[in-house]
C-alpha atoms as a PDB file:
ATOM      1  CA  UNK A   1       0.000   0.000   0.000  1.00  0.00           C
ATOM      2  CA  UNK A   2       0.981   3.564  -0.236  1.00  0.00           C
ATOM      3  CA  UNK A   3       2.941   5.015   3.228  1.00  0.00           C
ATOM      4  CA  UNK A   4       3.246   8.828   3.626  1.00  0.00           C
ATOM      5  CA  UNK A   5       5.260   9.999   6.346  1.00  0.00           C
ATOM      6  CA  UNK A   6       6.183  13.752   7.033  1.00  0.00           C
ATOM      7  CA  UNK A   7       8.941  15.397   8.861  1.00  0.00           C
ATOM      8  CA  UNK A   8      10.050  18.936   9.274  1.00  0.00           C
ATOM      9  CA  UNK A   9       7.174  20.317  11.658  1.00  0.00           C
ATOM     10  CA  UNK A  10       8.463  22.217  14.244  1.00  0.00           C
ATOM     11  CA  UNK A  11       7.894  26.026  16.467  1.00  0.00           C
ATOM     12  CA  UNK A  12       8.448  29.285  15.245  1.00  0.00           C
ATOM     13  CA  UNK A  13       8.217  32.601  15.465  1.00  0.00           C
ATOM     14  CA  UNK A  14       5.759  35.378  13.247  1.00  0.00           C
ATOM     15  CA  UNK A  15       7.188  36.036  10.120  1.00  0.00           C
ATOM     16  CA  UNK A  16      10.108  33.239  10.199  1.00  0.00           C
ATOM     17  CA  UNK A  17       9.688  29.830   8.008  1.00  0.00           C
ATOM     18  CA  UNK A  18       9.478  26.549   7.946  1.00  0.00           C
ATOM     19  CA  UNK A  19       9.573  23.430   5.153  1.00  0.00           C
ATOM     20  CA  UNK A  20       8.016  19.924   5.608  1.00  0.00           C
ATOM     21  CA  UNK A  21       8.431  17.105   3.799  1.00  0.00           C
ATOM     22  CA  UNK A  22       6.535  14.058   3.416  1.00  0.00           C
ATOM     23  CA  UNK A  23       8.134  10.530   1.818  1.00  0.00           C
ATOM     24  CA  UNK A  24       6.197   8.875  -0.248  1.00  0.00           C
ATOM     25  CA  UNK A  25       6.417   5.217  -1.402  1.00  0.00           C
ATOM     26  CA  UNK A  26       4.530   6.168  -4.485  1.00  0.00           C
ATOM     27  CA  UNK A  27       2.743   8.885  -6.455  1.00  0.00           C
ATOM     28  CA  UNK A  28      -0.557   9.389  -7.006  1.00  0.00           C
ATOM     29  CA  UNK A  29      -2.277  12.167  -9.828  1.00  0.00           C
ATOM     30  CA  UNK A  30      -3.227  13.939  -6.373  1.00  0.00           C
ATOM     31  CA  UNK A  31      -0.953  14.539  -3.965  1.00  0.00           C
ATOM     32  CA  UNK A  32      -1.932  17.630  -1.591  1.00  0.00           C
ATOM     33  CA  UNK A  33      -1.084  19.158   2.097  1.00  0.00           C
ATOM     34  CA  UNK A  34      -3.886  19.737   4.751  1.00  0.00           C
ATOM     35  CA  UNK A  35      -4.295  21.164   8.109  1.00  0.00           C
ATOM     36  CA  UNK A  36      -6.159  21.107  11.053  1.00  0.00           C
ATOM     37  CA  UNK A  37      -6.075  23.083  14.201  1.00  0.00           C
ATOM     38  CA  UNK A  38      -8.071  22.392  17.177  1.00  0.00           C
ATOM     39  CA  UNK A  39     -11.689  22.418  17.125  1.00  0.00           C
ATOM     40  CA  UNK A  40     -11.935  22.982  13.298  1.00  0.00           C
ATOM     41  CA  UNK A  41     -12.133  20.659  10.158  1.00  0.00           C
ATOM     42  CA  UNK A  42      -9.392  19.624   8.419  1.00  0.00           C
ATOM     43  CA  UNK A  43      -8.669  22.102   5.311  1.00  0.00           C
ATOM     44  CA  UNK A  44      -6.726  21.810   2.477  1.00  0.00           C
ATOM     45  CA  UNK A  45      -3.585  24.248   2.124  1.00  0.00           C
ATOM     46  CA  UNK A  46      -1.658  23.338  -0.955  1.00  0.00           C
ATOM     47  CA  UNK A  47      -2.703  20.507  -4.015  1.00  0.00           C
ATOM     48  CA  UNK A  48      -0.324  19.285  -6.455  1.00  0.00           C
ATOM     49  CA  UNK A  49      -1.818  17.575  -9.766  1.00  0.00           C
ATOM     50  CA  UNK A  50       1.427  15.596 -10.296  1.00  0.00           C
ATOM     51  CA  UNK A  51       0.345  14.630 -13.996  1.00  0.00           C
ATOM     52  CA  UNK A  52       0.815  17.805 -14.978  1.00  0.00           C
ATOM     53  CA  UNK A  53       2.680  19.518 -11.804  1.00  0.00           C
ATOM     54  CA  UNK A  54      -0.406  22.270 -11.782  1.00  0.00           C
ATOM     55  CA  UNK A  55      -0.884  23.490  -7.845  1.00  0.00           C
ATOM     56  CA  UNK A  56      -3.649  25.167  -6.188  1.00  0.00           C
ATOM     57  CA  UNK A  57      -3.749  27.019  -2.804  1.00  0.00           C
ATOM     58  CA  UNK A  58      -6.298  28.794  -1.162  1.00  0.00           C
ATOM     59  CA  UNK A  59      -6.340  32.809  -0.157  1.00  0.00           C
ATOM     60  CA  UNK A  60      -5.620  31.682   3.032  1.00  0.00           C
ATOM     61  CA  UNK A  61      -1.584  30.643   1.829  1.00  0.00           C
ATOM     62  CA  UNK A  62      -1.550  31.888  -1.220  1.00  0.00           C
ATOM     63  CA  UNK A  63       1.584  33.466  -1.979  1.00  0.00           C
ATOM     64  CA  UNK A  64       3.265  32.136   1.422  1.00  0.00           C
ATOM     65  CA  UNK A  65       3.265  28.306   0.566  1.00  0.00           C
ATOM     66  CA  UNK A  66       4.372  26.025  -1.879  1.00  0.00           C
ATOM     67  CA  UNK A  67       4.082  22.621  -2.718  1.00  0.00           C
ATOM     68  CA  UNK A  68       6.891  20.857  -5.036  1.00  0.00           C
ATOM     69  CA  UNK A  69       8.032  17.035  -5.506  1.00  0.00           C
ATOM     70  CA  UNK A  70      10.838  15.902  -5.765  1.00  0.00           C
ATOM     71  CA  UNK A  71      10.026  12.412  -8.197  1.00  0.00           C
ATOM     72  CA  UNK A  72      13.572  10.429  -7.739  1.00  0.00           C
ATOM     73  CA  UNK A  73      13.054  10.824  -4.295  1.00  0.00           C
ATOM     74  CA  UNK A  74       9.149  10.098  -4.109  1.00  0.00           C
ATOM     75  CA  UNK A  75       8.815  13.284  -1.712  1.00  0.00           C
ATOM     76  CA  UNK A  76       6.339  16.146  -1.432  1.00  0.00           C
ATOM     77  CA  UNK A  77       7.467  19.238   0.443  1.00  0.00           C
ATOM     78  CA  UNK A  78       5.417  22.127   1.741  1.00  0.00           C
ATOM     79  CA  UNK A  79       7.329  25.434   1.738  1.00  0.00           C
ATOM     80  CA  UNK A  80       5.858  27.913   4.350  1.00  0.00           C
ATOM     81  CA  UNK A  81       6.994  31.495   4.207  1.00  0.00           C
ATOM     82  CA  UNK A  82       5.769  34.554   6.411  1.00  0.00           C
ATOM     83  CA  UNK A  83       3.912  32.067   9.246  1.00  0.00           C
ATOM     84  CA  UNK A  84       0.895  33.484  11.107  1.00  0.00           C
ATOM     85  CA  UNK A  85      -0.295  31.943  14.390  1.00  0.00           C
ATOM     86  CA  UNK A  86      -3.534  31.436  12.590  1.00  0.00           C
ATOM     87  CA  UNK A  87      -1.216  28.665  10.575  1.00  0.00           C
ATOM     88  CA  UNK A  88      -0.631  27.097  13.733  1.00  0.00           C
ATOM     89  CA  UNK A  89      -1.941  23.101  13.385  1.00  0.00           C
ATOM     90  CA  UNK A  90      -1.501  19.877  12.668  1.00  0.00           C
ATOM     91  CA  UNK A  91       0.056  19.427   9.063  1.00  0.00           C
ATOM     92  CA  UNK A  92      -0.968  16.030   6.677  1.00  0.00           C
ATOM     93  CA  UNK A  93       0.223  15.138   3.606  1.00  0.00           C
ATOM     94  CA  UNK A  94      -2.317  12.964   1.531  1.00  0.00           C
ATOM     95  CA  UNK A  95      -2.535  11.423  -1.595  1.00  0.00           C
ATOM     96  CA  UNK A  96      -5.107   9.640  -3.968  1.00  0.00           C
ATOM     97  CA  UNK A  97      -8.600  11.375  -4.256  1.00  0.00           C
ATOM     98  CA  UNK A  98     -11.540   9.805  -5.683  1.00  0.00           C
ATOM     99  CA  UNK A  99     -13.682  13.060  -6.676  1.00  0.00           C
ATOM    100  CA  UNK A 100     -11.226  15.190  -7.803  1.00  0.00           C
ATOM    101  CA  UNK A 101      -8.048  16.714  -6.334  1.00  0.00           C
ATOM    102  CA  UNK A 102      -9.435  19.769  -4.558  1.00  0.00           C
ATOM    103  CA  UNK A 103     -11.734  17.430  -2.399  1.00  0.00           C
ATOM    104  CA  UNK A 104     -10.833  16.138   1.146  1.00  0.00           C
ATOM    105  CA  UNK A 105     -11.747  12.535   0.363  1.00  0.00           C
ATOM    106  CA  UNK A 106      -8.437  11.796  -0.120  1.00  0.00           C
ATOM    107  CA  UNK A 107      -7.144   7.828   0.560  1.00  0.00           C
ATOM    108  CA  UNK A 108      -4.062   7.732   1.900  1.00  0.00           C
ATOM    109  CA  UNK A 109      -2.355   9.883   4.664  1.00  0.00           C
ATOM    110  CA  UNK A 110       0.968  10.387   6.608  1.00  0.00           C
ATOM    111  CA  UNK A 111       0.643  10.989  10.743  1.00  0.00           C
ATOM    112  CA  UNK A 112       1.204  14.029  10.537  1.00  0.00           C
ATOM    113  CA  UNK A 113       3.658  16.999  12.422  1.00  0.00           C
ATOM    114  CA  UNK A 114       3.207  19.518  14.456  1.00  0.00           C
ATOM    115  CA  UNK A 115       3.291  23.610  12.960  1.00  0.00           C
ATOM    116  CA  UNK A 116       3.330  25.974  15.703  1.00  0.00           C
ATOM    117  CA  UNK A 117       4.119  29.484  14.886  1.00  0.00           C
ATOM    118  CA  UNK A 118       3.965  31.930  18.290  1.00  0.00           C
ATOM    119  CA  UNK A 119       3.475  35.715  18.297  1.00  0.00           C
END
């Protein structure tokens, strides 16, 4: 089956950054980055549609993340620029979506790391 594990969470300040990476044993069209912080539902924060290496963020990180691949290596990264507090949760990577990339039913996902940015 397809394992995802990520690395690279960590604490920082306001403003500083921060890069995660997540191991994949394979590659799927959709591979894609989510978050959730406490008490919310898990959103989506980067996609990457690997067949054609298109990516899609929301307002929310737009201009502040991005999501690459490295394909020798089977890994995803997530590079976070500028962190907020609000970006302060748990980060997933996922891959393999049924209804299209830009949904949360995605199949597979790592354990996830920790992102806490303080003020």
């Amino acid at each position: 089956r397809l394992r995802l594990v990520e690395s690279g969470g960590g604490s920082v300040q306001t403003g500083e950054s921060l890069r995660l990476s997540c191991a994949a044993s394979q590659s799927r069209v959709c591979m894609a980055w989510f978050r959730q912080a406490p008490g919310k539902e898990r959103e989506w924060v980067a996609i990457l549609y690997t067949n054609d290496g298109a990516t899609v963020y929301p307002d929310s990180v737009k201009g502040r993340f991005t999501i690459s691949r490295d394909n020798a290596k089977n890994t995803l990264y997530l590079q976070m620029n500028s962190l907020q507090p609000e970006d302060t949760a748990i980060y997933y990577c996922a891959a393999e979506s049924r209804y299209g990339c830009r949904s949360t039913n995605y199949i597979y996902w790592g354990q996830g790391t920790q992102v806490t940015v303080s003020s």
